[in-house]
C-alpha atoms as a PDB file:
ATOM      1  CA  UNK A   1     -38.454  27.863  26.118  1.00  0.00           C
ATOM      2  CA  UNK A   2     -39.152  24.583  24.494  1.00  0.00           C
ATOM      3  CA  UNK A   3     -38.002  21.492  26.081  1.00  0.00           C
ATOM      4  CA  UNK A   4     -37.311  18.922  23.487  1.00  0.00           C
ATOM      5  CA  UNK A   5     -37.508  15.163  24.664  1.00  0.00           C
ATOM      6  CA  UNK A   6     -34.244  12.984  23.871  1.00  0.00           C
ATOM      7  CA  UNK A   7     -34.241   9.891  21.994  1.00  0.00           C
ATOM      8  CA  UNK A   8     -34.649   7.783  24.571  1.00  0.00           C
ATOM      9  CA  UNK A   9     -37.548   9.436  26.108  1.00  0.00           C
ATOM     10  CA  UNK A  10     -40.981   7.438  25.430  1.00  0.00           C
ATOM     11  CA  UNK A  11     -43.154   9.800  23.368  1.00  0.00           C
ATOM     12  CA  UNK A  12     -46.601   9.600  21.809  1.00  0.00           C
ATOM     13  CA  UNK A  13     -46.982   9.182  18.175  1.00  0.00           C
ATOM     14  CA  UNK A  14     -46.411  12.817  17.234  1.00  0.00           C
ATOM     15  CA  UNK A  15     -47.590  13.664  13.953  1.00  0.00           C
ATOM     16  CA  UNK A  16     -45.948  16.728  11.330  1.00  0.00           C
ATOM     17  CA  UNK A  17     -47.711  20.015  11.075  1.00  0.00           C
ATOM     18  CA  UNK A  18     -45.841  21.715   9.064  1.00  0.00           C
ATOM     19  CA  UNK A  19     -43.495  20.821   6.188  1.00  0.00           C
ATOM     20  CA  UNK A  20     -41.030  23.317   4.071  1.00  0.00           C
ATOM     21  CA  UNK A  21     -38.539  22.605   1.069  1.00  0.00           C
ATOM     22  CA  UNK A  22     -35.163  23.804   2.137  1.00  0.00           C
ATOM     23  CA  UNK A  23     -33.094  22.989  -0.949  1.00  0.00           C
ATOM     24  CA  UNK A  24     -31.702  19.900  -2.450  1.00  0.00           C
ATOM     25  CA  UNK A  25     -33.773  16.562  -1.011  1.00  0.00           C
ATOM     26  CA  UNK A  26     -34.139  18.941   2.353  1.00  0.00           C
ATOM     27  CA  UNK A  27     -36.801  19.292   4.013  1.00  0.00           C
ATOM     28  CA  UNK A  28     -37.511  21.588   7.148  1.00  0.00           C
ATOM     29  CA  UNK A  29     -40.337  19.661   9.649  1.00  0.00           C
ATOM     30  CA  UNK A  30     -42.331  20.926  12.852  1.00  0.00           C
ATOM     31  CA  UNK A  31     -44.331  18.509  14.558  1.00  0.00           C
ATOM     32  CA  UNK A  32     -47.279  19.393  16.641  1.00  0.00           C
ATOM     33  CA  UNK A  33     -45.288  19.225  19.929  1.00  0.00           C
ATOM     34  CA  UNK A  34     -43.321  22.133  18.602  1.00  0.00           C
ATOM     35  CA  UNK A  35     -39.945  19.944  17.714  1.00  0.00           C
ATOM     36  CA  UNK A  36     -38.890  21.036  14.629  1.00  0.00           C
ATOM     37  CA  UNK A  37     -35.233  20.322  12.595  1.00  0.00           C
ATOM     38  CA  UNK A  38     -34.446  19.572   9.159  1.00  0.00           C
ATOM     39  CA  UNK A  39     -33.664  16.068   7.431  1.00  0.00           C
ATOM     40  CA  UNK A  40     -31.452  15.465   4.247  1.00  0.00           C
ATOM     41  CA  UNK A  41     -33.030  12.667   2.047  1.00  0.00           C
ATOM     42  CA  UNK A  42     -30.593  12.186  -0.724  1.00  0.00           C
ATOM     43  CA  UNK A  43     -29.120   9.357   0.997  1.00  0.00           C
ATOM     44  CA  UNK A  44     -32.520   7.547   1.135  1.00  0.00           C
ATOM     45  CA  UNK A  45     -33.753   8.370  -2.287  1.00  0.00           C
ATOM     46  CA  UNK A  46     -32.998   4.224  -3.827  1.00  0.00           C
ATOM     47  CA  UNK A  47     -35.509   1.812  -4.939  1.00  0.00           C
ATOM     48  CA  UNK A  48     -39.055   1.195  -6.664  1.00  0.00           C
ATOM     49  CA  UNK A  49     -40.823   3.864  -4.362  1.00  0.00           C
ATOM     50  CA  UNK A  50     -38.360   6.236  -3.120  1.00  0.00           C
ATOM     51  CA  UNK A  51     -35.914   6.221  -6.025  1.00  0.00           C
ATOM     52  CA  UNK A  52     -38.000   8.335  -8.418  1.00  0.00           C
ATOM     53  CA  UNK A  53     -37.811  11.097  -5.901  1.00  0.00           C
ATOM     54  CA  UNK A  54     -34.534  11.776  -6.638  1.00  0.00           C
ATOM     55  CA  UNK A  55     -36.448  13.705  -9.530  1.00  0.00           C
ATOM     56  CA  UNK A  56     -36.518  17.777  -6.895  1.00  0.00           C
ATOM     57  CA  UNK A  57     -39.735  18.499  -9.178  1.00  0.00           C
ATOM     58  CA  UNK A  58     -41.111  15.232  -7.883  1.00  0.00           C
ATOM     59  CA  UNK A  59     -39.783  15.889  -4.467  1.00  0.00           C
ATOM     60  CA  UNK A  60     -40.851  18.860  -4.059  1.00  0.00           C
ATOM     61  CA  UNK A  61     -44.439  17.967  -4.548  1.00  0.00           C
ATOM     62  CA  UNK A  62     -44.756  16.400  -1.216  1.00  0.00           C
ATOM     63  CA  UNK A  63     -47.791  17.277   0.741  1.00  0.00           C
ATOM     64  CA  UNK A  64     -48.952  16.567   4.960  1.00  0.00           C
ATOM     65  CA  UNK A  65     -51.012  13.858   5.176  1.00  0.00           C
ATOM     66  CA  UNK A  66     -51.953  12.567   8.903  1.00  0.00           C
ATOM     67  CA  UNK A  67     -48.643  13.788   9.879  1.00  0.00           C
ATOM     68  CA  UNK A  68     -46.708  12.134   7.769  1.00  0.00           C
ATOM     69  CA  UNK A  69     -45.484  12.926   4.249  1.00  0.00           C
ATOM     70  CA  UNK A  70     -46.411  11.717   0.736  1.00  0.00           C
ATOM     71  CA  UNK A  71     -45.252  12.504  -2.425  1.00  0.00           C
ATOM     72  CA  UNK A  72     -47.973  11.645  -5.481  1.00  0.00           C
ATOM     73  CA  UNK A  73     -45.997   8.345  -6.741  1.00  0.00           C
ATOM     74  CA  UNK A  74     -46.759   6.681  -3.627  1.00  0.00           C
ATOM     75  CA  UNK A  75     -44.168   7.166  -1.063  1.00  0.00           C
ATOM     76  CA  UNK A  76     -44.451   7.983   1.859  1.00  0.00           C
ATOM     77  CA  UNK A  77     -42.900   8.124   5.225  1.00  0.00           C
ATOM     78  CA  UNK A  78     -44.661   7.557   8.190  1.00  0.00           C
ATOM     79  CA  UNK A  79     -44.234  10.053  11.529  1.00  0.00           C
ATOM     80  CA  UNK A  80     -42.871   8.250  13.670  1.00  0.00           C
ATOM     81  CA  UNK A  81     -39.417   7.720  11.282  1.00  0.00           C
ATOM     82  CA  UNK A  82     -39.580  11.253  10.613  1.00  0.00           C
ATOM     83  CA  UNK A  83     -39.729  12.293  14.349  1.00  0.00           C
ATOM     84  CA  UNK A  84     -36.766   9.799  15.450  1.00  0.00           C
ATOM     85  CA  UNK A  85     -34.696  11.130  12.462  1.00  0.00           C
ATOM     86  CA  UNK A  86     -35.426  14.810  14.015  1.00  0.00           C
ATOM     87  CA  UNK A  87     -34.452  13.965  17.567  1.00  0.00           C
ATOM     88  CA  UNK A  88     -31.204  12.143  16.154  1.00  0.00           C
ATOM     89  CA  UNK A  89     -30.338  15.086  14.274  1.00  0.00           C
ATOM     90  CA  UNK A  90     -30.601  17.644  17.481  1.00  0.00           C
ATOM     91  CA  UNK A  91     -29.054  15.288  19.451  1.00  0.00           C
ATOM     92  CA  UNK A  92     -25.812  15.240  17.250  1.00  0.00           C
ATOM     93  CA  UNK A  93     -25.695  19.279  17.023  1.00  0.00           C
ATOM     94  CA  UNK A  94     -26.027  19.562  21.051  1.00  0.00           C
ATOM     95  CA  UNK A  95     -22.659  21.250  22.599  1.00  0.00           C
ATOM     96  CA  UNK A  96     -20.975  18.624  24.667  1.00  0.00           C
END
């Protein structure tokens, strides 16, 4: 059984392993401690950087990069975001 930390838990700088496309500006993540969820980034597509990513044959073109993700315009989004956006999300879906 995995034991996933909680958001207020101190935790090292845990890096992605493993990125999938799930659909849409979705993306499926595991990180190498074995926490793994999905995160919705239409909200967060606006700007210079991050904007042109609303483009899913730009999006999809992401790649793994020291744990965090890239995409070949220049974005990127560091691990440490990603991982606190992944603990949020399973911490809103837990039963009460």
């Amino acid at each position: 059984m995995l034991i996933r930390p909680t958001i207020d838990e101190p935790h090292t700088m845990v890096g992605v392993a493993e990125a999938r496309y799930v659909g849409g500006h979705a993306l499926w993540l595991r990180f190498e401690d074995g926490v793994e969820g999905e995160i919705d980034f239409t909200d967060d597509l606006k700007g210079r950087v991050f904007g042109p990513l609303q483009d899913l044959d730009l999006f999809k073109r992401f790649v793994v990069d020291g744990g965090a993700l890239e995409w070949p315009n220049g974005a990127d989004i560091c691990h440490s975001v990603l991982y606190k956006t992944v603990l949020e999300s399973l911490a809103s879906t837990r039963p009460v």
